[in-house]
PDB file of N, CA and C in Angstrom:
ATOM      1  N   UNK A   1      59.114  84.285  80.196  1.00  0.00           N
ATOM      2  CA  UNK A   1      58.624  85.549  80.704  1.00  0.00           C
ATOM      3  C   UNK A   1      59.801  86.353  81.260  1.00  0.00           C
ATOM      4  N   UNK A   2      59.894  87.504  80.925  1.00  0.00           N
ATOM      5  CA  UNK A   2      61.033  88.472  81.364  1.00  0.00           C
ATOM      6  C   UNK A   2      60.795  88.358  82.885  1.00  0.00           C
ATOM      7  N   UNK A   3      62.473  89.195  83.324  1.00  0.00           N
ATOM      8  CA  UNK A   3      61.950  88.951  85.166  1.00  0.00           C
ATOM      9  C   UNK A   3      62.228  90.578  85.240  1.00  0.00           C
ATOM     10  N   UNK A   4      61.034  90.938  86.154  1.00  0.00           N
ATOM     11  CA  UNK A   4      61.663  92.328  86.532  1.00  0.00           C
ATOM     12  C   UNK A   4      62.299  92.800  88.125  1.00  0.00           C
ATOM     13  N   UNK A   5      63.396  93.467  87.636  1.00  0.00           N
ATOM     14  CA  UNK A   5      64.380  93.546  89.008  1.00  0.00           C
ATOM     15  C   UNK A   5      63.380  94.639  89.958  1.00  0.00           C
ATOM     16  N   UNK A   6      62.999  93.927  91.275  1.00  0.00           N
ATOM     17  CA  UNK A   6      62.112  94.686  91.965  1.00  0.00           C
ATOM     18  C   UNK A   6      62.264  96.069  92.587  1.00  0.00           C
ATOM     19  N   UNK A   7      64.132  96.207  92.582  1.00  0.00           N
ATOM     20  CA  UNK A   7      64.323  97.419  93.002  1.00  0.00           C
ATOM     21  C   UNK A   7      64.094  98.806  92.195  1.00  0.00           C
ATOM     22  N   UNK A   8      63.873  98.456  90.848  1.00  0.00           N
ATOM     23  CA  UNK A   8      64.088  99.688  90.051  1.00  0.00           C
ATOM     24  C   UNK A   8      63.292  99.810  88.559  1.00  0.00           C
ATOM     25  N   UNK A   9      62.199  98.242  88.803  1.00  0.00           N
ATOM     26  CA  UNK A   9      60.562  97.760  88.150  1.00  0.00           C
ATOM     27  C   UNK A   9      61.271  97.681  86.682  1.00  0.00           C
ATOM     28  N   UNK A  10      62.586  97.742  86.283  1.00  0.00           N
ATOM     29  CA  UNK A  10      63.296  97.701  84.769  1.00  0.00           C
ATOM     30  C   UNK A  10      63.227  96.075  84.482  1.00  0.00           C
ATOM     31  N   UNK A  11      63.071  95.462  83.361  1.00  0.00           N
ATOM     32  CA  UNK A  11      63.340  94.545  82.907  1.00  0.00           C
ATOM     33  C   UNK A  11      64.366  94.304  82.685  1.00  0.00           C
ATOM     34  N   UNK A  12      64.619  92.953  83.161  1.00  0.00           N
ATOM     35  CA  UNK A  12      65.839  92.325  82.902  1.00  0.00           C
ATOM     36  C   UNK A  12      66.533  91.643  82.033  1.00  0.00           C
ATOM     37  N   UNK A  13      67.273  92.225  81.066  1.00  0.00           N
ATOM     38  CA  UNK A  13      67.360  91.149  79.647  1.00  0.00           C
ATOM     39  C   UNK A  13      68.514  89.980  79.919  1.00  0.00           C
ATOM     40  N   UNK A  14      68.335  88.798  79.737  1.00  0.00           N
ATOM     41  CA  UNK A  14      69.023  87.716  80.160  1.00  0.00           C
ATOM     42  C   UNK A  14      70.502  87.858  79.558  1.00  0.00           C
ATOM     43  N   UNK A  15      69.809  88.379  78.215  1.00  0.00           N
ATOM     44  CA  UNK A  15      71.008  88.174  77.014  1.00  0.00           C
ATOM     45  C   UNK A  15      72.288  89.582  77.716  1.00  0.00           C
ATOM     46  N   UNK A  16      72.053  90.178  78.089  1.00  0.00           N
ATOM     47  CA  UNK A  16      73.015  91.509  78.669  1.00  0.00           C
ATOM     48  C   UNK A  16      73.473  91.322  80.068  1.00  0.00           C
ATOM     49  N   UNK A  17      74.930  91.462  80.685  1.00  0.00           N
ATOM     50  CA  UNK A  17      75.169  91.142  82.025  1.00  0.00           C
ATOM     51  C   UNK A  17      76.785  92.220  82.003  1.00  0.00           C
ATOM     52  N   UNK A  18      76.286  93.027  83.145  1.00  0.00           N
ATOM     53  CA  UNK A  18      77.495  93.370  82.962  1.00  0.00           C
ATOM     54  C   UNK A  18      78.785  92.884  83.694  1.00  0.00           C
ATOM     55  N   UNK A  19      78.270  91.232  84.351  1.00  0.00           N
ATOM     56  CA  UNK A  19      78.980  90.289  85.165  1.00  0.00           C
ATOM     57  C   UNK A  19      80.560  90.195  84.745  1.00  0.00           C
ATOM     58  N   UNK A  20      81.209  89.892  85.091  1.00  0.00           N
ATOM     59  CA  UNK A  20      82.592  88.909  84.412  1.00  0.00           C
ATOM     60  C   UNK A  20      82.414  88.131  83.862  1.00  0.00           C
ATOM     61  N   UNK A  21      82.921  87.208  82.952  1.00  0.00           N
ATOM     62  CA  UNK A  21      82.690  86.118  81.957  1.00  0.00           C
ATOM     63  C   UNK A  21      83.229  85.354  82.744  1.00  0.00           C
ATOM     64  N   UNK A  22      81.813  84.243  82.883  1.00  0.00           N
ATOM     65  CA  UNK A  22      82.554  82.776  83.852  1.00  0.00           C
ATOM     66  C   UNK A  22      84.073  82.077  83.526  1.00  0.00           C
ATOM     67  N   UNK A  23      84.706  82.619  82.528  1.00  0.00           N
ATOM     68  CA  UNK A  23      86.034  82.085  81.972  1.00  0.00           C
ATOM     69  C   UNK A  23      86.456  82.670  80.922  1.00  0.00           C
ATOM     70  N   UNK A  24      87.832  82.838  81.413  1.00  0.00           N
ATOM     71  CA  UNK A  24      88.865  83.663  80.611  1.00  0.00           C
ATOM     72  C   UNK A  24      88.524  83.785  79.046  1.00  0.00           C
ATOM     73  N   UNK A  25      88.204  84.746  78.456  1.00  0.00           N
ATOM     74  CA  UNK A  25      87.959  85.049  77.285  1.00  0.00           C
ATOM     75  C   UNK A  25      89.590  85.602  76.524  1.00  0.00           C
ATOM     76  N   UNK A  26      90.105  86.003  77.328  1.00  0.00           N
ATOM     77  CA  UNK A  26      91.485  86.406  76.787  1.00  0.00           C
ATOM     78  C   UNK A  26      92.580  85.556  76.173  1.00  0.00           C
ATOM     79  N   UNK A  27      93.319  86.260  74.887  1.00  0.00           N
ATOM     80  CA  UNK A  27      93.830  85.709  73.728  1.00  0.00           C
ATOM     81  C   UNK A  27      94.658  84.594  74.370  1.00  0.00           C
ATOM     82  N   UNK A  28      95.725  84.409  75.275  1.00  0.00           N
ATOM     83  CA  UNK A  28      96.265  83.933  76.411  1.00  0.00           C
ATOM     84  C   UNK A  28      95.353  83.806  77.777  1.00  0.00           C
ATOM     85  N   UNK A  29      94.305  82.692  77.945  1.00  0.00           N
ATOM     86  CA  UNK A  29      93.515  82.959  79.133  1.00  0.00           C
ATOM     87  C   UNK A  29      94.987  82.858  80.584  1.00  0.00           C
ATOM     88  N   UNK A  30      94.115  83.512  81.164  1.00  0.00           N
ATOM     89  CA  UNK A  30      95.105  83.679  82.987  1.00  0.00           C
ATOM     90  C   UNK A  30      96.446  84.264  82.763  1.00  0.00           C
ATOM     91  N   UNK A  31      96.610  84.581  81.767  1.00  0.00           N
ATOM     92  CA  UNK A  31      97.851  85.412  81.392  1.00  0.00           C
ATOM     93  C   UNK A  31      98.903  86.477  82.852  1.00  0.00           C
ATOM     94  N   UNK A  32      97.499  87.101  83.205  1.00  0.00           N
ATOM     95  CA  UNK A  32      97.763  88.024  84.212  1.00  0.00           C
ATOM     96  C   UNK A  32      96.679  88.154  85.521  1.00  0.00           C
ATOM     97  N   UNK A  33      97.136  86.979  86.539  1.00  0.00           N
ATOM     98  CA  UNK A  33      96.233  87.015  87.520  1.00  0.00           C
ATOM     99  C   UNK A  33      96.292  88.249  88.514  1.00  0.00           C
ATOM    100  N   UNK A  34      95.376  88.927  88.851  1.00  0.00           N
ATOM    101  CA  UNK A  34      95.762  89.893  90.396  1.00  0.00           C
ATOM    102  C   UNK A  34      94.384  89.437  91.605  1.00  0.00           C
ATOM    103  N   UNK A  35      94.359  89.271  92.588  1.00  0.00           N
ATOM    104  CA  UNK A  35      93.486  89.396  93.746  1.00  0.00           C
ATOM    105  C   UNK A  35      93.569  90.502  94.538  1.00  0.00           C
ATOM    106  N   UNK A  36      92.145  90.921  94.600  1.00  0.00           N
ATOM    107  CA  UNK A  36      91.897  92.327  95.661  1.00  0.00           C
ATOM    108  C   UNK A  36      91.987  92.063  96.695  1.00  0.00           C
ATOM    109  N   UNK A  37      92.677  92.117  97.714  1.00  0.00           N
ATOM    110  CA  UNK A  37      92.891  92.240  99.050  1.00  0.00           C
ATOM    111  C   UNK A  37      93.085  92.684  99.756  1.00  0.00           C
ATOM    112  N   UNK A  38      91.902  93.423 100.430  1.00  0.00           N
ATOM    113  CA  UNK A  38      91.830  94.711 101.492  1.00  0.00           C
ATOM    114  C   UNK A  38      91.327  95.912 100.459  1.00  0.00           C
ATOM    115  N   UNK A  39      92.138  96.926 101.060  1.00  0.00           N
ATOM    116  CA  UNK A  39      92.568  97.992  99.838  1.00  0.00           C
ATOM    117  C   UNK A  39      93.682  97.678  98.538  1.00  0.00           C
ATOM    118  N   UNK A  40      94.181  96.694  98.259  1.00  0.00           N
ATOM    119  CA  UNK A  40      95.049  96.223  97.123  1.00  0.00           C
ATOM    120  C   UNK A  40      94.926  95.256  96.435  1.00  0.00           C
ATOM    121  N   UNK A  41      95.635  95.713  95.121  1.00  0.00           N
ATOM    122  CA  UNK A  41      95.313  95.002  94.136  1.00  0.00           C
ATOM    123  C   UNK A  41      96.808  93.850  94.114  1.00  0.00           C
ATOM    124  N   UNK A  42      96.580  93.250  94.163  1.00  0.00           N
ATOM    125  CA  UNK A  42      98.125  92.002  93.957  1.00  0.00           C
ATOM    126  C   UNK A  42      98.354  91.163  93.063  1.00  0.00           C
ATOM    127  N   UNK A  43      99.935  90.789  92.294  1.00  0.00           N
ATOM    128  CA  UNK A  43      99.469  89.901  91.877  1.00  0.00           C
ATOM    129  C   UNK A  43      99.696  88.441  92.264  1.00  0.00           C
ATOM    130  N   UNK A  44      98.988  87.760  91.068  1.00  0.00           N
ATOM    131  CA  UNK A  44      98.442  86.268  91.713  1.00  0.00           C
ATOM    132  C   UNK A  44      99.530  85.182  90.382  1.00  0.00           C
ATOM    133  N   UNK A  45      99.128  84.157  91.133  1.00  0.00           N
ATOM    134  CA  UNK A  45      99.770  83.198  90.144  1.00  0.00           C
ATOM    135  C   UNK A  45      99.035  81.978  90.642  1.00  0.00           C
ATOM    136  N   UNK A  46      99.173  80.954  89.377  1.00  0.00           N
ATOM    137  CA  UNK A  46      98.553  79.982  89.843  1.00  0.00           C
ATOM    138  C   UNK A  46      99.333  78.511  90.436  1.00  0.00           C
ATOM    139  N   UNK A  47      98.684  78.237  91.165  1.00  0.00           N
ATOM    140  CA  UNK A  47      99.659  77.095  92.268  1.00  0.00           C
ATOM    141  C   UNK A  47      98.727  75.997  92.127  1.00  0.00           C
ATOM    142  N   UNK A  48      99.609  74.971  93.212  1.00  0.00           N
ATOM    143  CA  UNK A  48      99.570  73.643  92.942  1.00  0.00           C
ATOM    144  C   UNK A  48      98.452  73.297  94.459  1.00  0.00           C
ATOM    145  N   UNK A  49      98.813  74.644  95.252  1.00  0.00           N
ATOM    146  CA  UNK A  49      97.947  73.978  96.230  1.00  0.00           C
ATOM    147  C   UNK A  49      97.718  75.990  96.720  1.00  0.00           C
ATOM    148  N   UNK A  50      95.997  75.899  97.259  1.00  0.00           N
ATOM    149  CA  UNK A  50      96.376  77.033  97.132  1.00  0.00           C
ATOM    150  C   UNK A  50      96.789  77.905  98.241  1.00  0.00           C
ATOM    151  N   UNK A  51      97.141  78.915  98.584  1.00  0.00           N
ATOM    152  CA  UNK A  51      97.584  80.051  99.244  1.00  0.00           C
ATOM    153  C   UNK A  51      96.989  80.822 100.610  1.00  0.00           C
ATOM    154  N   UNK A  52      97.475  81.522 101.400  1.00  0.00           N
ATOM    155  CA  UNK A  52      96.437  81.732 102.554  1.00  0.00           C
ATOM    156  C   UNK A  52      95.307  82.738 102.139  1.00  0.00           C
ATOM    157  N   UNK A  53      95.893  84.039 101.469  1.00  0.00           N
ATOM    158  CA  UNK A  53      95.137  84.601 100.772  1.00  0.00           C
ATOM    159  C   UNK A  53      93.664  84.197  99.878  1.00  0.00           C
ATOM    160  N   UNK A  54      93.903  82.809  99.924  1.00  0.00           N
ATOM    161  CA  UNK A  54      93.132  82.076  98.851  1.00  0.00           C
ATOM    162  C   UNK A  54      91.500  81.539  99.630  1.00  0.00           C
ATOM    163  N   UNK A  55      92.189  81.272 100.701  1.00  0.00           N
ATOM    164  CA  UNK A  55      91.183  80.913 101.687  1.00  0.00           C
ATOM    165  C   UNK A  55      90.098  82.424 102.121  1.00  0.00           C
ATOM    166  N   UNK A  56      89.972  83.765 101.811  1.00  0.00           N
ATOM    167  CA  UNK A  56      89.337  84.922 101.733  1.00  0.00           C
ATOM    168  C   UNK A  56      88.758  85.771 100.964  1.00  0.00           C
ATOM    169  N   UNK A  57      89.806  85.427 100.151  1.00  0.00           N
ATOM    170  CA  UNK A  57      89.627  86.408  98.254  1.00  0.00           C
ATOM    171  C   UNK A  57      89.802  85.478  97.309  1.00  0.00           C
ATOM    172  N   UNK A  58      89.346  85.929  96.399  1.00  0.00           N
ATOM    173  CA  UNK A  58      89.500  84.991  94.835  1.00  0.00           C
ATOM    174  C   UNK A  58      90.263  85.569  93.783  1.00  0.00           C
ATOM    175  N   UNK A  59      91.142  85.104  93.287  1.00  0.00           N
ATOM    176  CA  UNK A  59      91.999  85.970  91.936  1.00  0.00           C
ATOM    177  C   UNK A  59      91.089  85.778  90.612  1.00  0.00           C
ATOM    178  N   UNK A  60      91.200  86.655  90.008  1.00  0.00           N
ATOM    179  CA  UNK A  60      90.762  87.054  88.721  1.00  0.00           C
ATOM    180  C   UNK A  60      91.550  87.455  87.616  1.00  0.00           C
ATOM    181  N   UNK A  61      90.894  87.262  86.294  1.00  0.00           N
ATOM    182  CA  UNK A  61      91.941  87.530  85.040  1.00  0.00           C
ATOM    183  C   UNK A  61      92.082  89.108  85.483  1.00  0.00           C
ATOM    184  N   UNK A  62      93.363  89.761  85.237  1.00  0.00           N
ATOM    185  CA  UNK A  62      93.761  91.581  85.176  1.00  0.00           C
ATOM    186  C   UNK A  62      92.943  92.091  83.708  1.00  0.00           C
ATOM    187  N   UNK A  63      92.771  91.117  82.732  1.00  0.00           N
ATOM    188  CA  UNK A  63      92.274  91.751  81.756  1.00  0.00           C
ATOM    189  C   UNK A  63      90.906  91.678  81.471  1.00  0.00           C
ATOM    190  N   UNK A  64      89.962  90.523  81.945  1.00  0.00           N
ATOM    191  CA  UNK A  64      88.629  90.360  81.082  1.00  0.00           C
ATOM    192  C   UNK A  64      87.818  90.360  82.848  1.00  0.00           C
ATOM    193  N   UNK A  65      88.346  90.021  83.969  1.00  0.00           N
ATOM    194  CA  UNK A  65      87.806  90.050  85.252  1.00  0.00           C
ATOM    195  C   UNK A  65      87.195  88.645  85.893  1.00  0.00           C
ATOM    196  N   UNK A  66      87.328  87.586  84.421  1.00  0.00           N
ATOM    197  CA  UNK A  66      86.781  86.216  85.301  1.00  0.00           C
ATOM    198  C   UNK A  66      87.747  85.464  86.284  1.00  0.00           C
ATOM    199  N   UNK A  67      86.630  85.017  87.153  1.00  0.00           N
ATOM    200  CA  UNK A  67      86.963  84.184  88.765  1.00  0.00           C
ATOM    201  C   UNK A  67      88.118  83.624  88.072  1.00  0.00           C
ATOM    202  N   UNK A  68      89.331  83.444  88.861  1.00  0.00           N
ATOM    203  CA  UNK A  68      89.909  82.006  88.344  1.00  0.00           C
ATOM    204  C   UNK A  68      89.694  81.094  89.130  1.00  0.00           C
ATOM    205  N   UNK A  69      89.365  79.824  89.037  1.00  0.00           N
ATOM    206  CA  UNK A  69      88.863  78.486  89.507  1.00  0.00           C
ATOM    207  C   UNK A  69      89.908  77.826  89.800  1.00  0.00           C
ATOM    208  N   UNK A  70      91.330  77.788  89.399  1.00  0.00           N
ATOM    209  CA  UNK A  70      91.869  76.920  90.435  1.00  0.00           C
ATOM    210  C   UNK A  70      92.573  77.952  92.061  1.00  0.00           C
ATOM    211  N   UNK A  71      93.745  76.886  92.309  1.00  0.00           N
ATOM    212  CA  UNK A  71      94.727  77.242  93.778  1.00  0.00           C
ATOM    213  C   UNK A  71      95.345  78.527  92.974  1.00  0.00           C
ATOM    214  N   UNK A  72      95.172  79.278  93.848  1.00  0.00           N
ATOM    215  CA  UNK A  72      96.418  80.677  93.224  1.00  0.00           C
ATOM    216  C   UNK A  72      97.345  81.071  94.998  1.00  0.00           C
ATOM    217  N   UNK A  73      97.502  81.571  94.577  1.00  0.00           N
ATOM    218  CA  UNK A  73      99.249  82.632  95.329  1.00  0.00           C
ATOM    219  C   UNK A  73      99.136  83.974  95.175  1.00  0.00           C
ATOM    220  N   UNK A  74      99.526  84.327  96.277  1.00  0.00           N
ATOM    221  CA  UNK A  74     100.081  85.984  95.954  1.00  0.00           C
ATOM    222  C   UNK A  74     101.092  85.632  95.171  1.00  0.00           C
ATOM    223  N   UNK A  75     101.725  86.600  93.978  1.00  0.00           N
ATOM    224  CA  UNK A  75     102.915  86.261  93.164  1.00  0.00           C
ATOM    225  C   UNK A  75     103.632  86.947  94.148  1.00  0.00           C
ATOM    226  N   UNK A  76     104.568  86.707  95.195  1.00  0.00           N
ATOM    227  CA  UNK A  76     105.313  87.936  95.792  1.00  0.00           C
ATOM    228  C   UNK A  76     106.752  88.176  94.872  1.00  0.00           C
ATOM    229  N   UNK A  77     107.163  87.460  94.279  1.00  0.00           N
ATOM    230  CA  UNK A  77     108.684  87.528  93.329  1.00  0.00           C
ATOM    231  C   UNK A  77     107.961  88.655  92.576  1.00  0.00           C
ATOM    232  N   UNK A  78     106.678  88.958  92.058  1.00  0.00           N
ATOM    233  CA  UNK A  78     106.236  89.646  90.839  1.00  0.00           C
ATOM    234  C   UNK A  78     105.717  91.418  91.483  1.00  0.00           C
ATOM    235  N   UNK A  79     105.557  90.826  93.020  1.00  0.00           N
ATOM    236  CA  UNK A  79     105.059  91.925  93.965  1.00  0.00           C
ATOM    237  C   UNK A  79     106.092  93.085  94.379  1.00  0.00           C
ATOM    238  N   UNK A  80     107.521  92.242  94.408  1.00  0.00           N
ATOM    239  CA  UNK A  80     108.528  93.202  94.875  1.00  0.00           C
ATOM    240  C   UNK A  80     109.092  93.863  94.025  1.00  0.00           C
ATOM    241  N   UNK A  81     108.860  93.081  92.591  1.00  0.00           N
ATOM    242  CA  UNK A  81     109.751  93.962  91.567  1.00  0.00           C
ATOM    243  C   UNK A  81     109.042  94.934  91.398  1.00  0.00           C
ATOM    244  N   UNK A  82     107.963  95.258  91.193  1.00  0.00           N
ATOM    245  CA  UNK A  82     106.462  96.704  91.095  1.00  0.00           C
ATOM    246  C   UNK A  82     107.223  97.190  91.899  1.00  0.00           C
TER     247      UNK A  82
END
């Protein structure tokens, strides 16, 4: 049975989301991590353990928008050259 979203009585089609894709769809997945933080966009990299930033915000692919699931970093080496 369809579900309808109560705020606006439209049906909800399961098959359509305009979510992020639970995982990197991109040709190179994680290619280009950034995390929003605050008002900014930064970028991210992925680490071995993760970051303070990490503990507030979550990094995401720059190109397709999915979560990334492991430890990330602010990239700051990648931050200063911008």
């Amino acid at each position: 049975m369809p579900q309808t979203d109560v705020s606006s009585n439209e049906t909800l089609d399961p098959t359509h989301s305009d979510a992020p894709p639970s995982t990197c769809v991109c040709p190179v997945p994680w290619a280009r991590l950034v995390a929003h933080v605050e008002d900014e966009v930064l970028p991210a990299r992925p680490a071995a353990t993760p970051g303070p930033a990490a503990a507030l915000y979550y990094a995401q692919c720059a190109t397709c928008g999915a979560r990334y699931p492991g430890a990330w970093r602010v990239d700051h080496a990648t931050r200063r050259a911008s």
